[in-house]
C-alpha atoms as a PDB file:
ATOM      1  CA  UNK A   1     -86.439  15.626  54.715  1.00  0.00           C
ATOM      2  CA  UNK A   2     -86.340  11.641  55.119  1.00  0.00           C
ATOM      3  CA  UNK A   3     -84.223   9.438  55.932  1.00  0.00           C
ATOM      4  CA  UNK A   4     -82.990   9.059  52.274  1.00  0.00           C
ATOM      5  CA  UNK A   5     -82.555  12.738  51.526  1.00  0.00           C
ATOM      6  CA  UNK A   6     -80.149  13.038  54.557  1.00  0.00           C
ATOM      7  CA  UNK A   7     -77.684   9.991  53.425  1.00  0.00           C
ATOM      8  CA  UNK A   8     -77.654  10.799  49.537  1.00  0.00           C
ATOM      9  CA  UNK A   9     -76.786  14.250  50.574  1.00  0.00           C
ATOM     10  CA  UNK A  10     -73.721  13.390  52.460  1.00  0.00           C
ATOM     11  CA  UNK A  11     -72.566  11.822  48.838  1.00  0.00           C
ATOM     12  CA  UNK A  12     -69.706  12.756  46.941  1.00  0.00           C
ATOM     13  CA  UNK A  13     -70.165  16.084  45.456  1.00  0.00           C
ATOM     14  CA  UNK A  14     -71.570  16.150  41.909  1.00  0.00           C
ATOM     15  CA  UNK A  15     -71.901  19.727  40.273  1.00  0.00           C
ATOM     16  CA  UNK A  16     -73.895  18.961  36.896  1.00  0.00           C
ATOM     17  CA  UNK A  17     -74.545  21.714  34.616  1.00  0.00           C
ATOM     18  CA  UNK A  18     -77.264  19.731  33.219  1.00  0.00           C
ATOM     19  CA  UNK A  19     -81.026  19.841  31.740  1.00  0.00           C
ATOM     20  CA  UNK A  20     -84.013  18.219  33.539  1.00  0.00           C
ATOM     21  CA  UNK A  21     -84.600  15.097  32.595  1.00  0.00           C
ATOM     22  CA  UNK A  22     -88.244  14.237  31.326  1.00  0.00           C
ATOM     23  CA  UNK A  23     -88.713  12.005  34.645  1.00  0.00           C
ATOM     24  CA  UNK A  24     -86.832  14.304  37.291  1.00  0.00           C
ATOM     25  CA  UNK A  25     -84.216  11.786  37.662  1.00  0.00           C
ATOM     26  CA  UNK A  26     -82.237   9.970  36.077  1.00  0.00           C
ATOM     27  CA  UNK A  27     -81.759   5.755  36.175  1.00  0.00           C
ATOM     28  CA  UNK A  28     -78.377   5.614  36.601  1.00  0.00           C
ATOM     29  CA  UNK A  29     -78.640   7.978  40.066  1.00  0.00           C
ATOM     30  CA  UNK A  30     -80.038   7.766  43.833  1.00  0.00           C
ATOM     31  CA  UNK A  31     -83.160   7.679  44.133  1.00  0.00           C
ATOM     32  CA  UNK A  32     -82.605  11.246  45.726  1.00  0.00           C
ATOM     33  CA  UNK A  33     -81.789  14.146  43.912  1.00  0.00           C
ATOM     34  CA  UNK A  34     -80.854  17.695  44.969  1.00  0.00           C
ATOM     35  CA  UNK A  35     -80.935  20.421  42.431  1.00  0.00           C
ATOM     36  CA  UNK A  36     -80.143  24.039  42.655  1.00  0.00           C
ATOM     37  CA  UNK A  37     -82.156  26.038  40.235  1.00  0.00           C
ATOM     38  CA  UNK A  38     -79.202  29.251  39.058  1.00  0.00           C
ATOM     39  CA  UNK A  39     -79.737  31.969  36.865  1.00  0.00           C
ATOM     40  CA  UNK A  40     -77.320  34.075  34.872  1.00  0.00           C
ATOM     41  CA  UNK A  41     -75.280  36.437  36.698  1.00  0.00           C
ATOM     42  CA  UNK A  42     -77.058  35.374  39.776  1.00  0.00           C
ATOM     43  CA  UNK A  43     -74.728  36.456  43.127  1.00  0.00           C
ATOM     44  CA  UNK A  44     -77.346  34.774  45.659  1.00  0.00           C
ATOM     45  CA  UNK A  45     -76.951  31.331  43.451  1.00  0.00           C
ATOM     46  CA  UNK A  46     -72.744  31.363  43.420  1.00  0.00           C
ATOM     47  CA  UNK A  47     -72.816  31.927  46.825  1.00  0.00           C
ATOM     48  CA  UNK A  48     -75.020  29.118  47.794  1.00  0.00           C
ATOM     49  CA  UNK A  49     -72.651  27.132  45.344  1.00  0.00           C
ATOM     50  CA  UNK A  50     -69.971  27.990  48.114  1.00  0.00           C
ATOM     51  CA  UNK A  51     -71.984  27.443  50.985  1.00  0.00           C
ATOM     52  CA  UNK A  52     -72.931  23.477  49.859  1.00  0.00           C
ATOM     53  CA  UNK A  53     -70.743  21.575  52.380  1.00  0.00           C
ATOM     54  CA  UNK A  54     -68.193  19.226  50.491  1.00  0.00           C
ATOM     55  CA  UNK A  55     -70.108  16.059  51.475  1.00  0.00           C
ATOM     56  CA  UNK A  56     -73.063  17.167  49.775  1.00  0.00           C
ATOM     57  CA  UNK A  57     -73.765  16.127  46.021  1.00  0.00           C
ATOM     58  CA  UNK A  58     -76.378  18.386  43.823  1.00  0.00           C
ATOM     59  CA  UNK A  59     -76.299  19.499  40.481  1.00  0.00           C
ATOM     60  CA  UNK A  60     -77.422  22.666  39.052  1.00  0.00           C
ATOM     61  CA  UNK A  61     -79.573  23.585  36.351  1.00  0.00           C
ATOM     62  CA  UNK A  62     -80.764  26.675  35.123  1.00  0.00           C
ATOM     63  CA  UNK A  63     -84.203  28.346  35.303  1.00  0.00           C
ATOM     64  CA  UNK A  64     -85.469  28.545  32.439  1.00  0.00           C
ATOM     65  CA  UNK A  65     -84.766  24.752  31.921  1.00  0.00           C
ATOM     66  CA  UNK A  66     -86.634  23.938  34.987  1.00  0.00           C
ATOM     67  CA  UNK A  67     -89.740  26.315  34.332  1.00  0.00           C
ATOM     68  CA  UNK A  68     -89.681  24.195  31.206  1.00  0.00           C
ATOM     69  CA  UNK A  69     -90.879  21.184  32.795  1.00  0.00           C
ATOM     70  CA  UNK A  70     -93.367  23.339  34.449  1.00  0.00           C
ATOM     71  CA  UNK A  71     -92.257  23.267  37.987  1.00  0.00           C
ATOM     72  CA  UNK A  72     -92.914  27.254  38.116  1.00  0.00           C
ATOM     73  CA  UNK A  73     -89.260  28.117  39.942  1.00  0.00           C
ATOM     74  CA  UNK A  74     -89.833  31.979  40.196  1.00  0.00           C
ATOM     75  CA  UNK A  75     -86.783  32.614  42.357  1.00  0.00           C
ATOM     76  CA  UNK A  76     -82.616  31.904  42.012  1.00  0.00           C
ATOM     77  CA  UNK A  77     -81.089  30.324  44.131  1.00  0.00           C
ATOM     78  CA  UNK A  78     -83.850  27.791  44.840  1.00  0.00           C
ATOM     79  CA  UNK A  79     -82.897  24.208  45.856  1.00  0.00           C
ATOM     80  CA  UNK A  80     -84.880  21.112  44.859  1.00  0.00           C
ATOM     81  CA  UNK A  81     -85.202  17.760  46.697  1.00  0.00           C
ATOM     82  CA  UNK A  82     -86.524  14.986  44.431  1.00  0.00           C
ATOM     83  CA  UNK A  83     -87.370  11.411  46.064  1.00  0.00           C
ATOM     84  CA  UNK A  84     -88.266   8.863  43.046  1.00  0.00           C
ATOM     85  CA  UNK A  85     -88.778  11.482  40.762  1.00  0.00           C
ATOM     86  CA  UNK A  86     -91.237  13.509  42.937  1.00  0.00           C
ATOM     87  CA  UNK A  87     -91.259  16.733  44.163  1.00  0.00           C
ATOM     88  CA  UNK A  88     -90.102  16.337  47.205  1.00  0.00           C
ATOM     89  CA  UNK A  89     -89.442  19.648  48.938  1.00  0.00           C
ATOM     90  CA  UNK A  90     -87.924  23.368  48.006  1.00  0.00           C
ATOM     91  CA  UNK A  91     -86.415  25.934  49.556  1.00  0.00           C
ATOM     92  CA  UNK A  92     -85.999  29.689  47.751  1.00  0.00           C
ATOM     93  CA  UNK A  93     -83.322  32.493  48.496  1.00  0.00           C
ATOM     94  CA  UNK A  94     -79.908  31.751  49.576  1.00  0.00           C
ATOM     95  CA  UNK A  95     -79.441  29.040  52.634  1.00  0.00           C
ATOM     96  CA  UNK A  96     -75.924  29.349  54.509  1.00  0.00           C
ATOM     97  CA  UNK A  97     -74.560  27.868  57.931  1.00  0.00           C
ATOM     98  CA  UNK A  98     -77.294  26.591  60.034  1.00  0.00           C
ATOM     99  CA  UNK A  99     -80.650  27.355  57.755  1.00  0.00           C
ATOM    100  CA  UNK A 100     -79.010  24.986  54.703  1.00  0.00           C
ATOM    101  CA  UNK A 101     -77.363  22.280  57.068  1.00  0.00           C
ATOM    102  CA  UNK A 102     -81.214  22.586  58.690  1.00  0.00           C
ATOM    103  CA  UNK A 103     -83.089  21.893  55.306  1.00  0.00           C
ATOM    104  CA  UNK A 104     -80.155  18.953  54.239  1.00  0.00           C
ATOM    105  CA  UNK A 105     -80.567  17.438  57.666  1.00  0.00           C
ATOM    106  CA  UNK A 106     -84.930  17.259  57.301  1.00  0.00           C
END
């Protein structure tokens, strides 16, 4: 992750049940912009929710909202790193400790 993924995700925490915006992100935010893709009932997906270090702002959106804008998520929990609305970089299945501070820190 670059230079610009590392600071925005040592923001204030922002959890955002929210829908994907038709661009991937919106004007008002960073240029950055870390989503967790959840499910319903999904254990894998809370506990990554309690794994994000406090310093870290994401939001989370459900599956079938992303699959909507065709980004073809096929597994929960699956975090999404956006850089000026592009696809940036993903990582699927539950992170924790060293693996998630690992893919935050790229």
């Amino acid at each position: 992750m670059n230079a610009a993924v590392g600071s925005f995700v040592r923001g204030e925490v922002a959890e955002v049940e929210s829908v994907l915006p038709d661009n991937a992100i919106p004007h008002w935010q960073s240029r950055v912009r870390l989503v967790l893709v959840t499910s319903e009932r999904c254990q894998p997906c809370e506990l990554q929710k309690q794994s994000m270090p406090s310093d870290v702002r994401y939001e989370t959106v459900d599956i079938q909202s992303v699959n909507a804008k065709d980004y073809n998520v096929r597994t929960t929990a699956t975090l999404i790193v956006f850089v000026d609305g592009n696809l940036e970089d993903t990582s699927s299945g539950l992170l924790r400790g060293d693996r998630l501070r690992a893919f935050l820190d790229r």
